[in-house]
C-alpha atoms as a PDB file:
ATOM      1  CA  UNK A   1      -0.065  22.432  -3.031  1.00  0.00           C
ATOM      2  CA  UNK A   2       2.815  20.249  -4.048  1.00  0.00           C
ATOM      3  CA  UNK A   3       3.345  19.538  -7.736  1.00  0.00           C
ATOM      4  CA  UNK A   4       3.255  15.713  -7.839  1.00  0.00           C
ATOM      5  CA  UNK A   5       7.384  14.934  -8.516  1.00  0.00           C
ATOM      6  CA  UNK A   6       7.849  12.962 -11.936  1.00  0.00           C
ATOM      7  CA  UNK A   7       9.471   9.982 -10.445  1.00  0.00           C
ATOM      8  CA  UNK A   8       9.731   6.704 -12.543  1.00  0.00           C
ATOM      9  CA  UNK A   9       9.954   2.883 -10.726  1.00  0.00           C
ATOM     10  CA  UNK A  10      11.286  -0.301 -12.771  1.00  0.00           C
ATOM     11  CA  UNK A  11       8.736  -2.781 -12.731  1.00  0.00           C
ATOM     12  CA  UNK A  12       9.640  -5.788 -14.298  1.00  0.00           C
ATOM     13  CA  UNK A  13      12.111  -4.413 -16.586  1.00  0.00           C
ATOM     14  CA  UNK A  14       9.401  -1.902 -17.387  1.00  0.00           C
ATOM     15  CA  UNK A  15       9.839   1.758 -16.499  1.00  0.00           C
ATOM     16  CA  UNK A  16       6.033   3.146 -14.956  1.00  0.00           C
ATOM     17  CA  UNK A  17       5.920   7.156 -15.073  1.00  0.00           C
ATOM     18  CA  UNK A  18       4.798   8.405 -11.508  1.00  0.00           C
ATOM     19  CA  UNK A  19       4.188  11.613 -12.760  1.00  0.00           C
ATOM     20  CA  UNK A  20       1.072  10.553 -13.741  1.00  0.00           C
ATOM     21  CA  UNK A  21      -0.379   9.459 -10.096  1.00  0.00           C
ATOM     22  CA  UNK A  22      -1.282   5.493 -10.265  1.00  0.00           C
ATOM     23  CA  UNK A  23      -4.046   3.894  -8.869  1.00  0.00           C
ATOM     24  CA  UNK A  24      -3.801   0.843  -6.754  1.00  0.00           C
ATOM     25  CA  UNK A  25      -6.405  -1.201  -6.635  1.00  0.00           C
ATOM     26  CA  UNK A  26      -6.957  -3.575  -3.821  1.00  0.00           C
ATOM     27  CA  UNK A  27      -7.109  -7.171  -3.624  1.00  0.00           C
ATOM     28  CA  UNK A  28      -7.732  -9.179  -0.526  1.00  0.00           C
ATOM     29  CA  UNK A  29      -7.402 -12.951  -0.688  1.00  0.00           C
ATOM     30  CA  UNK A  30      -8.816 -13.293   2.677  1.00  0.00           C
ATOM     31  CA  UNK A  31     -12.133 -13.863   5.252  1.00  0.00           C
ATOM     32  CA  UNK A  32     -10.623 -11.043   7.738  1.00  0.00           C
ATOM     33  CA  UNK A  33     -10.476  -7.852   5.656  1.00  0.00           C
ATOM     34  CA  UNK A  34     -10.883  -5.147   7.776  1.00  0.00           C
ATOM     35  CA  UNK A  35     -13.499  -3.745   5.130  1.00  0.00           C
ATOM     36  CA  UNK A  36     -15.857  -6.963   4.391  1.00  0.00           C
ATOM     37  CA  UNK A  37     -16.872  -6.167   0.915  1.00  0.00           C
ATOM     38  CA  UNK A  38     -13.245  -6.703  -0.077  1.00  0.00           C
ATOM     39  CA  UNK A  39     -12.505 -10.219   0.821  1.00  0.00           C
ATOM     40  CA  UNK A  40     -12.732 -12.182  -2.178  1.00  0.00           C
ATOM     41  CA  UNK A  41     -12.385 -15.913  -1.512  1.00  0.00           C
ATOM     42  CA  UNK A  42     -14.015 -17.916  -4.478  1.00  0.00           C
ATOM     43  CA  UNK A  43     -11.929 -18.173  -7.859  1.00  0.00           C
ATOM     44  CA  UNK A  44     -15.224 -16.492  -8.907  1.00  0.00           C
ATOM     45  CA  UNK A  45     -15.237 -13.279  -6.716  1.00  0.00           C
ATOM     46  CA  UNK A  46     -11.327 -13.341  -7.420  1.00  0.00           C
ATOM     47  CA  UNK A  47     -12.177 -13.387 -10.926  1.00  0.00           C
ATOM     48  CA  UNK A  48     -14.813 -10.491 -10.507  1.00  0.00           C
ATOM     49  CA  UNK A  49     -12.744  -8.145  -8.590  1.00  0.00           C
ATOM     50  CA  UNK A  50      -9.791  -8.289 -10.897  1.00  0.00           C
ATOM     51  CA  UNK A  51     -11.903  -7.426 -13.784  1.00  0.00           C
ATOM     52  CA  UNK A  52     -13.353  -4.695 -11.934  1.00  0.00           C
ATOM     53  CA  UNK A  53     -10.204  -3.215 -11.338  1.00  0.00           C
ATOM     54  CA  UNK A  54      -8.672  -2.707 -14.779  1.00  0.00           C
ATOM     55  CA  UNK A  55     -12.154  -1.562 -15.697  1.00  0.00           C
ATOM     56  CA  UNK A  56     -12.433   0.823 -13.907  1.00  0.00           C
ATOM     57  CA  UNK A  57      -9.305   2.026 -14.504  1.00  0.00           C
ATOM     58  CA  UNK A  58      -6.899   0.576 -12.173  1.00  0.00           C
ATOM     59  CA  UNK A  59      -3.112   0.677 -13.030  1.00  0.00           C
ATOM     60  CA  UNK A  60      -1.764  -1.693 -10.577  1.00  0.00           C
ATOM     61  CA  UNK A  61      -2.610  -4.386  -8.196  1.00  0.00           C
ATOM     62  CA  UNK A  62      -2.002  -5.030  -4.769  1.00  0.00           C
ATOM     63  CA  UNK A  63      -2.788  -8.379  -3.835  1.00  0.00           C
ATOM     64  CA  UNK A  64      -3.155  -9.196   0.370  1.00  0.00           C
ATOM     65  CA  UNK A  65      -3.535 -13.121   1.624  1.00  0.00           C
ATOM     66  CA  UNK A  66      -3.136 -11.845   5.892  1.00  0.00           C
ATOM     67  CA  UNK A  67      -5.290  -9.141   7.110  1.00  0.00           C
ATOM     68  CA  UNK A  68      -3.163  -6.566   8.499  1.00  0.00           C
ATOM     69  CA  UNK A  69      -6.006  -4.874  10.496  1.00  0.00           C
ATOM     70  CA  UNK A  70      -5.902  -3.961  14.185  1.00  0.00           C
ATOM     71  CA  UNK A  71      -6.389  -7.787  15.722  1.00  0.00           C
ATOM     72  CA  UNK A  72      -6.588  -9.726  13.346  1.00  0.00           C
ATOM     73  CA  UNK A  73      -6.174 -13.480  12.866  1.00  0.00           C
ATOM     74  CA  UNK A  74      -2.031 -14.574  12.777  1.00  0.00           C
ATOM     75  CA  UNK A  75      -1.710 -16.559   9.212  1.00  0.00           C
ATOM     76  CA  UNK A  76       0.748 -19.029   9.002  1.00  0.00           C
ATOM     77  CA  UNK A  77       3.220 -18.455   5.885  1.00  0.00           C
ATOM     78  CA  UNK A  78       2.105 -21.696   4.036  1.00  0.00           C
ATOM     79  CA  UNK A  79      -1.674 -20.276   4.224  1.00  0.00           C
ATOM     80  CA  UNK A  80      -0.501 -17.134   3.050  1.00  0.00           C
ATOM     81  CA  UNK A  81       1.343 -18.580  -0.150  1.00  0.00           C
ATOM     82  CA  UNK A  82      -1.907 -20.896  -0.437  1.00  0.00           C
ATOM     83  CA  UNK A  83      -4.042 -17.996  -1.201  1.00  0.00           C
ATOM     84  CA  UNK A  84      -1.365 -15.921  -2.700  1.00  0.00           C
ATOM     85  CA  UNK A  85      -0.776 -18.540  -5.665  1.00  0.00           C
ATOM     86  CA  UNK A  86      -4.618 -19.185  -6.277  1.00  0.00           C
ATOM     87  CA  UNK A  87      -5.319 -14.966  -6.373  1.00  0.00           C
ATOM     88  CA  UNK A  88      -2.361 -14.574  -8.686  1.00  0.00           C
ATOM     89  CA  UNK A  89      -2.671 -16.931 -11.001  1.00  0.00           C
ATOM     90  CA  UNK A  90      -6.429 -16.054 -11.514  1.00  0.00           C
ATOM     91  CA  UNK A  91      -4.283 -12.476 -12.182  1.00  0.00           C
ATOM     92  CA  UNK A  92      -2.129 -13.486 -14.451  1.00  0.00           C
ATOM     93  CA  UNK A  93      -5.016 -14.953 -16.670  1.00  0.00           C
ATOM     94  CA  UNK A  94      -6.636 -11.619 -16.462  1.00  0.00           C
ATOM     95  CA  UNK A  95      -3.864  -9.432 -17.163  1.00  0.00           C
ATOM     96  CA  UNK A  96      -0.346 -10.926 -17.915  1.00  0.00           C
ATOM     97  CA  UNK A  97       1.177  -7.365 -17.360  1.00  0.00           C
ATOM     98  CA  UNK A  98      -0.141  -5.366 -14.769  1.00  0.00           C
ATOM     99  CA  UNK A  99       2.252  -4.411 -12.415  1.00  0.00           C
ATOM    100  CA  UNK A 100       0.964  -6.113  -9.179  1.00  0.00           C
ATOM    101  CA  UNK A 101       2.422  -6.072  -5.444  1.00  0.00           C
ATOM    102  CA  UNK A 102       2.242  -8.315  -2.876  1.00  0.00           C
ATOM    103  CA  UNK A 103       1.212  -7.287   0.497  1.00  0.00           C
ATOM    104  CA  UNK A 104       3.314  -9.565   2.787  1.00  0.00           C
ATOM    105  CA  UNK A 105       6.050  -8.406   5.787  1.00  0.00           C
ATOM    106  CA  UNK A 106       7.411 -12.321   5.424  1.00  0.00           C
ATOM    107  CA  UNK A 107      10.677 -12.990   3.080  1.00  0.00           C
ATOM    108  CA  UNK A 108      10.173 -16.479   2.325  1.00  0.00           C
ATOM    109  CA  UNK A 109       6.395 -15.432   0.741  1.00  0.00           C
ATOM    110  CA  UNK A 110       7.594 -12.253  -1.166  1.00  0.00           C
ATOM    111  CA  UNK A 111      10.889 -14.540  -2.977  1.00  0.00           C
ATOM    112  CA  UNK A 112       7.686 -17.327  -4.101  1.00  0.00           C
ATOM    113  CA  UNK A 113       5.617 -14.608  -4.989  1.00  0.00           C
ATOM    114  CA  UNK A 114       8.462 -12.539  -7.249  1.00  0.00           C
ATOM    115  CA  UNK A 115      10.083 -15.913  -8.634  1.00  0.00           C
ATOM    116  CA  UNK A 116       7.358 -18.707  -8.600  1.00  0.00           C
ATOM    117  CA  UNK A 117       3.828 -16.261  -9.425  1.00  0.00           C
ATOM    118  CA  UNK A 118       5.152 -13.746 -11.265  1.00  0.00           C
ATOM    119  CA  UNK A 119       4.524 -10.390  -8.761  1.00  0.00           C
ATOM    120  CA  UNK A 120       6.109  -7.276  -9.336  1.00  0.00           C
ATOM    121  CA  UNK A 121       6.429  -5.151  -6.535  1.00  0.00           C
ATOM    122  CA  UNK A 122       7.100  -6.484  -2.506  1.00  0.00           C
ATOM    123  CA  UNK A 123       4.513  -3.896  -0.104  1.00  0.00           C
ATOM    124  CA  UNK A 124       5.983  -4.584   3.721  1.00  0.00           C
ATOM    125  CA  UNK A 125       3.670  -3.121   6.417  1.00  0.00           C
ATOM    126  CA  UNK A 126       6.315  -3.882   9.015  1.00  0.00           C
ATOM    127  CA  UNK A 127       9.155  -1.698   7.117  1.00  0.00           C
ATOM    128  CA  UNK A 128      11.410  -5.019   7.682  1.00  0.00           C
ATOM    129  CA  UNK A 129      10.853  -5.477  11.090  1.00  0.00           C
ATOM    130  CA  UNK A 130       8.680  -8.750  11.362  1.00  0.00           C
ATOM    131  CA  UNK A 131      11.343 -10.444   9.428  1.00  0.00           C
ATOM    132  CA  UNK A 132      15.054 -10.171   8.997  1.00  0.00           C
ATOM    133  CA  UNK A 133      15.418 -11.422   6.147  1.00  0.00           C
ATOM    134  CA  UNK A 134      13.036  -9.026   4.416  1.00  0.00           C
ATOM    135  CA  UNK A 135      15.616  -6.274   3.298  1.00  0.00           C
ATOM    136  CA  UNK A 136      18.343  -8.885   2.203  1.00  0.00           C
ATOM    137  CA  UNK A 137      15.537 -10.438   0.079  1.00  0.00           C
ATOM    138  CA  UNK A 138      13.974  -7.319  -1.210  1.00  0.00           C
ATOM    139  CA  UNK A 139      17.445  -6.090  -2.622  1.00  0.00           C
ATOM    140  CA  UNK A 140      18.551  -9.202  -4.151  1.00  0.00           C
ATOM    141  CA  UNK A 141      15.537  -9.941  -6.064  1.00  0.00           C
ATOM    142  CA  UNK A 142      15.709  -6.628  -7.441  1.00  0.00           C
ATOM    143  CA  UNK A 143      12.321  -5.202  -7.654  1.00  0.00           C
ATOM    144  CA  UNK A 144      10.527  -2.384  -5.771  1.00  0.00           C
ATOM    145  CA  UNK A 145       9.446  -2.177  -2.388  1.00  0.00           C
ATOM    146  CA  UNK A 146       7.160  -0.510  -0.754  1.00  0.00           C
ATOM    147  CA  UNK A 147       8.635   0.546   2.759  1.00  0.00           C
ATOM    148  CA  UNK A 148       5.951   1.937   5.139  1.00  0.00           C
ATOM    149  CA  UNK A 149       5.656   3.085   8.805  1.00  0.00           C
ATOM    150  CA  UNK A 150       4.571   0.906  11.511  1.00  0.00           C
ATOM    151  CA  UNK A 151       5.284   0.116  15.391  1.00  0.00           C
ATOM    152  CA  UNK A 152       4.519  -2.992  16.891  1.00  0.00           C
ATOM    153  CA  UNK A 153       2.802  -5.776  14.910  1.00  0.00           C
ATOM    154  CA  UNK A 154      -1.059  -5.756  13.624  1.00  0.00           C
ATOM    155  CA  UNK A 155      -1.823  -7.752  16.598  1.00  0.00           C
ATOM    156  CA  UNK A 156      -0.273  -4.817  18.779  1.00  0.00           C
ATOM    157  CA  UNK A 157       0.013  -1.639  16.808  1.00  0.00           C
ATOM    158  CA  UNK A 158      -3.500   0.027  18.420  1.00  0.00           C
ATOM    159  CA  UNK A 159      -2.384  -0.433  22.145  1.00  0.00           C
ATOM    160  CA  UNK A 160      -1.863   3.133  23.332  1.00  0.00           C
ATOM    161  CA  UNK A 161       0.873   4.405  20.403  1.00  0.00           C
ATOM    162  CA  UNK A 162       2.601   7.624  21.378  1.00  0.00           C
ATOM    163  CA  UNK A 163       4.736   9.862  19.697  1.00  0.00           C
ATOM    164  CA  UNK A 164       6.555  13.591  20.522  1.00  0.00           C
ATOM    165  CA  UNK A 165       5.888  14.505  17.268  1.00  0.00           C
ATOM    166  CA  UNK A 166       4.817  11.950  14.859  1.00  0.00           C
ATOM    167  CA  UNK A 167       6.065  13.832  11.439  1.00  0.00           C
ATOM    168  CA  UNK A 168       9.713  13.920  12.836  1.00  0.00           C
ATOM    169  CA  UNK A 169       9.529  10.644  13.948  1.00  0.00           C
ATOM    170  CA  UNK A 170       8.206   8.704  10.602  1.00  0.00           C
ATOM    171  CA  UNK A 171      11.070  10.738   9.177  1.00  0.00           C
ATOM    172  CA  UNK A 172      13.610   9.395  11.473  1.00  0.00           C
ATOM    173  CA  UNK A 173      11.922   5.710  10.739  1.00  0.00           C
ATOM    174  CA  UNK A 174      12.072   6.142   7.038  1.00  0.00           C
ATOM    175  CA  UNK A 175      15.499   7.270   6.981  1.00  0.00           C
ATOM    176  CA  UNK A 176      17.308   4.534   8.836  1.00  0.00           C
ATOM    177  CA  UNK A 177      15.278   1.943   6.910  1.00  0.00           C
ATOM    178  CA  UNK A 178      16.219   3.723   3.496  1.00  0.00           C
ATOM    179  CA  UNK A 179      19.802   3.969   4.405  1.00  0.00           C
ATOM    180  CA  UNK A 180      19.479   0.177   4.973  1.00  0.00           C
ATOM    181  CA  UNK A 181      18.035  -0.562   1.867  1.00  0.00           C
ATOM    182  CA  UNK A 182      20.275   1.537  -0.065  1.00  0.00           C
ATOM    183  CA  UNK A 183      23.546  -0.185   1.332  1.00  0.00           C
ATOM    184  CA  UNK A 184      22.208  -3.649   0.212  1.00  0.00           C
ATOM    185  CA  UNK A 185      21.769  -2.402  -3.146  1.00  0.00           C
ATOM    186  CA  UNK A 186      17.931  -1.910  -3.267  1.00  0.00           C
ATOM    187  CA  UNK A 187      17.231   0.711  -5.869  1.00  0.00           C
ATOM    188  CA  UNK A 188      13.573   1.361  -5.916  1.00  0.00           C
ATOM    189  CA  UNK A 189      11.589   2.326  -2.864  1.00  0.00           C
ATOM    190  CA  UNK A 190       8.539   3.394  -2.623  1.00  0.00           C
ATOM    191  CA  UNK A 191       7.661   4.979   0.940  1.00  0.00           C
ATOM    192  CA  UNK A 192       4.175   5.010   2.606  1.00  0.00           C
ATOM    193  CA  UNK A 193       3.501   6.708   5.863  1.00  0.00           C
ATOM    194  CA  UNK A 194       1.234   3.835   7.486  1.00  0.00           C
ATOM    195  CA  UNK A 195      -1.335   5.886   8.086  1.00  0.00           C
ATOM    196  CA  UNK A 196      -3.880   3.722  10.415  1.00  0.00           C
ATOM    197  CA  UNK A 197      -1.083   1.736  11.582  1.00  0.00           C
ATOM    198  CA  UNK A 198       0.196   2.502  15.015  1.00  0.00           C
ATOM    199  CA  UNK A 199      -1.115   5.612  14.910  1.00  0.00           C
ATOM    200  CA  UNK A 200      -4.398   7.241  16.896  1.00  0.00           C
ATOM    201  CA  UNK A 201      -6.541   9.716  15.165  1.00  0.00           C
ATOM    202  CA  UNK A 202      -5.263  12.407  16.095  1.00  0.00           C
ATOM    203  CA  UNK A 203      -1.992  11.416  14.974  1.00  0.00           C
ATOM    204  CA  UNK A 204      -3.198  10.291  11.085  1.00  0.00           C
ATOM    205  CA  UNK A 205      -4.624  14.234  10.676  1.00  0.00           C
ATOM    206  CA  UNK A 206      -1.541  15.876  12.276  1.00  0.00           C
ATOM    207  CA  UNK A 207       0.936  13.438   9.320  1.00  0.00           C
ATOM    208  CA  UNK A 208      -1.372  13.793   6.702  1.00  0.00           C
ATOM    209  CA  UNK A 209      -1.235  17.495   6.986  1.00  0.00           C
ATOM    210  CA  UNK A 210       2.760  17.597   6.889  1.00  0.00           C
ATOM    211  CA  UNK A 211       2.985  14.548   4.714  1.00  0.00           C
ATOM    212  CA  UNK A 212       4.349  17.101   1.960  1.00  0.00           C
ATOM    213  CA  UNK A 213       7.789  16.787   4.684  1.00  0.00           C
ATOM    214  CA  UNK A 214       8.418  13.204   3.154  1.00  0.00           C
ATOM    215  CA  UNK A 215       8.760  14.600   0.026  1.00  0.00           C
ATOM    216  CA  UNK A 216      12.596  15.058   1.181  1.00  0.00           C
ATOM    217  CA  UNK A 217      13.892  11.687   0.569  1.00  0.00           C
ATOM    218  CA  UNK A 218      12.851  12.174  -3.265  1.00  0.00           C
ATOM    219  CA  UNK A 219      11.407   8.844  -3.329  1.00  0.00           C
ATOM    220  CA  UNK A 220       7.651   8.204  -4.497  1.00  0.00           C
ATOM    221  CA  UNK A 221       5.279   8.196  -1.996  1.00  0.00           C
ATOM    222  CA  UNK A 222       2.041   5.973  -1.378  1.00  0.00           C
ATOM    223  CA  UNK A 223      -0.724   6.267   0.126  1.00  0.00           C
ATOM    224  CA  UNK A 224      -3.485   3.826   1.969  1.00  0.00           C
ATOM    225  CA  UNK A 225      -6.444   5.493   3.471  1.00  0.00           C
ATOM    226  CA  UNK A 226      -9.256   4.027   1.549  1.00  0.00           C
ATOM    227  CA  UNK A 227     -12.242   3.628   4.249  1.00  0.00           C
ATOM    228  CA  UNK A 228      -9.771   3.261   7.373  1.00  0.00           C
ATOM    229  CA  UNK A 229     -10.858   4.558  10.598  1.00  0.00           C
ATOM    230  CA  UNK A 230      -9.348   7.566  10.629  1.00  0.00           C
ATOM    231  CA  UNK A 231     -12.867   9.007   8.221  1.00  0.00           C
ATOM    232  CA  UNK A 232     -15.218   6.821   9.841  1.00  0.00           C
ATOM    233  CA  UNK A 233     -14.630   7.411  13.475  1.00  0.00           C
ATOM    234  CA  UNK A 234     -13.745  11.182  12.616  1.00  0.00           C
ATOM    235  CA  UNK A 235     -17.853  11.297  11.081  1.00  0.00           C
ATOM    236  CA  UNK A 236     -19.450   8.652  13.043  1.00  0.00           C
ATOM    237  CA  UNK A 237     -20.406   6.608  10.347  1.00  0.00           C
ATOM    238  CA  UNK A 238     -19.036   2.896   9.347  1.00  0.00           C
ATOM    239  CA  UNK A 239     -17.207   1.647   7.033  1.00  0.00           C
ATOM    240  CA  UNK A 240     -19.485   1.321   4.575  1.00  0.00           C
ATOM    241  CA  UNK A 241     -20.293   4.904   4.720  1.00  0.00           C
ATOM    242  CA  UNK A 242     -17.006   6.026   3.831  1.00  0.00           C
ATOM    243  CA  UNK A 243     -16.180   6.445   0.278  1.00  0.00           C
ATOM    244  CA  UNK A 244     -16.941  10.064   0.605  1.00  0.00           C
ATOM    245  CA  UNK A 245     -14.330  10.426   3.203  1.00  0.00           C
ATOM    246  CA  UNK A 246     -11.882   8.736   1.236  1.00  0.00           C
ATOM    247  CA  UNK A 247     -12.428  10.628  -1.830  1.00  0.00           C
ATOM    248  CA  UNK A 248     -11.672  13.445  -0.004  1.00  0.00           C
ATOM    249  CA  UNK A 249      -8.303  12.479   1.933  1.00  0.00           C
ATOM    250  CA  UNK A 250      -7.029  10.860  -1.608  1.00  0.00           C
ATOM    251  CA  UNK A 251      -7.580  14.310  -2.651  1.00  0.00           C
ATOM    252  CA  UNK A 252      -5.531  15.925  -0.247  1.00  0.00           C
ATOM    253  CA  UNK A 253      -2.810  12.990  -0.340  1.00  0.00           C
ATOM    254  CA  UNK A 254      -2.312  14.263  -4.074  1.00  0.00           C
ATOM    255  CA  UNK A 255      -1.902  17.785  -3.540  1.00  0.00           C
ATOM    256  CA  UNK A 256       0.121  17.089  -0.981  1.00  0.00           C
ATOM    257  CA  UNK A 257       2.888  14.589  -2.910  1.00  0.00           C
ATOM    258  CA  UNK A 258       1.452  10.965  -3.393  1.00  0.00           C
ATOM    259  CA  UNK A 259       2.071   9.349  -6.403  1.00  0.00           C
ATOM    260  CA  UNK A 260       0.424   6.330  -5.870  1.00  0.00           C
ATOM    261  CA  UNK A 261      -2.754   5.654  -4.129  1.00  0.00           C
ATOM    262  CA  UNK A 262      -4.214   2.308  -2.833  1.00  0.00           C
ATOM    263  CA  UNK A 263      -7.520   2.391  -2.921  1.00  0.00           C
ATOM    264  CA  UNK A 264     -11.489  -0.171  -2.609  1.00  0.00           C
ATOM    265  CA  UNK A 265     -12.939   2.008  -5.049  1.00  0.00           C
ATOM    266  CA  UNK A 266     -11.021   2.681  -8.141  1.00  0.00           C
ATOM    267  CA  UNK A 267     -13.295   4.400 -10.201  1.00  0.00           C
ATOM    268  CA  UNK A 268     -14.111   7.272  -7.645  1.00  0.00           C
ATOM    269  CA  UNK A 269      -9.951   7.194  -7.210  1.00  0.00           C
ATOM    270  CA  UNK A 270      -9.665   7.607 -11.243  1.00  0.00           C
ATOM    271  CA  UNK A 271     -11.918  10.426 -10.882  1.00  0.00           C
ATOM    272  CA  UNK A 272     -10.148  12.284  -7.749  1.00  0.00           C
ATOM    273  CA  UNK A 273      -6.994  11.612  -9.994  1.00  0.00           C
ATOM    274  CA  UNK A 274      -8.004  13.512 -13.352  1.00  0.00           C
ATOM    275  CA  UNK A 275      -9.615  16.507 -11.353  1.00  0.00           C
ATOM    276  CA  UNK A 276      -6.172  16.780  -9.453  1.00  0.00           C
ATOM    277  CA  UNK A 277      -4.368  16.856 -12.459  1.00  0.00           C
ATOM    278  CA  UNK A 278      -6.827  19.462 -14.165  1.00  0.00           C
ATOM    279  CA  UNK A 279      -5.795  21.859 -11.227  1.00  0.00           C
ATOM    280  CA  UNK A 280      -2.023  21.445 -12.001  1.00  0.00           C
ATOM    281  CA  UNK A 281      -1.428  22.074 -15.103  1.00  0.00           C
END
């Protein structure tokens, strides 16, 4: 088991402890979710899942206006910022200070986003590669990003990926990107290991069980597997039916180095958060 590493992120000018694992709770601003009972269109059902969130004892946000799952709809950018601006200012009434990211691989929306609505954090499913611009951006604003691993584009990413050996691979992705980053000036990254992105079953299991091997950049890690298809085709059940899945891969993403989990269900992730931290002290 890996101790969780005490790493600490700048977040507005506001230092957040990683020691303590945060959860993530999710936000989608969209009608393409992968998981329906997260798309939240209405100001109302905004409102509502916001609420739930820091009740249940969410520490951050992470706030999504284009589905990222395998086939989905393209968005144009002006859509995006559309629904972006109405889900973060109902935010911002909510909670004026929780740290919130914004789930977008385009520059132009993560600069309005950090300047004009007041997010925090830049998460890039496309590790820069869907826009240019993106790492130039990311560094000059000055906040965190979130850098994960991904081939191809969501449209793409499921046709037939193949790998020699995934773990060494992500590794090699992660470092050139970091090195990137890091000669721009970006100071805080925050890797995730794209698990469901590009990436066939067999290939989640076989990262997840050497995701400790990240670890090596000494950066803090995050994970999304909340109700992906990795547990539901695995058990044959649906969507729906997979919380119990989930709890059980965010339990084994902790003991094996993430500080940071992005989760549907926060409570449950609260609760797979305390027991983890019972076992390690």
């Amino acid at each position: 088991m890996t101790n969780i590493i005490p790493y600490s992120i700048n977040v507005s000018g506001k230092l957040i402890d990683l020691a303590e694992p945060q959860v993530m709770g999710i936000l989608n601003v969209t009608p393409d979710s992968f998981y329906s009972e997260s798309r939240k269109q209405t100001e109302e059902e905004i409102r509502h899942r916001v609420s739930q969130i820091i009740d249940e004892g969410g520490q951050m946000i992470d706030i999504g206006a284009y589905s990222s799952r395998p086939g989905a709809d393209d968005v144009t950018a002006e859509e995006e910022m559309r629904r972006l601006a109405k889900g973060m200012k109902i935010v911002r009434e909510i909670s004026p200070d929780i740290p919130v990211s914004v789930d977008t691989f385009r520059a132009d929306v993560a600069k309005m986003a950090i300047e004009e609505l007041g997010a925090d954090i830049i998460n890039d499913i496309s590790g820069g590669e869907l826009d240019k611009n993106m790492f130039a951006t990311v560094a000059k604003l000055g906040v965190p990003y979130i850098l994960m691993h991904m081939k191809g584009t969501p449209q793409t990413m499921q046709n037939a990926p193949h790998y020699d050996d995934i773990t060494k691979e992500v590794l090699l992705y992660l470092s050139e990107k970091i090195q990137r980053l890091r000669d721009l000036g970006q100071k805080d990254i925050i890797l995730d290991p794209g698990y469901g992105f590009a990436k066939t079953l067999e290939h989640n299991y076989e990262l997840l069980n050497n995701q400790e091997a990240l670890c090596v950049f000494e950066l803090p890690l995050l994970v999304g597997i909340s109700r992906k298809s990795m547990i539901y085709r695995l058990l044959g059940n649906t969507q729906q039916d997979a919380l119990n899945g989930t709890t059980v891969l965010n339990t084994i993403a902790l003991q094996k180095g993430a500080n940071i989990l992005r989760v549907h269900d926060v409570k449950e992730c609260t609760e797979v958060v305390k027991i983890v931290k019972a076992m390690m002290h």
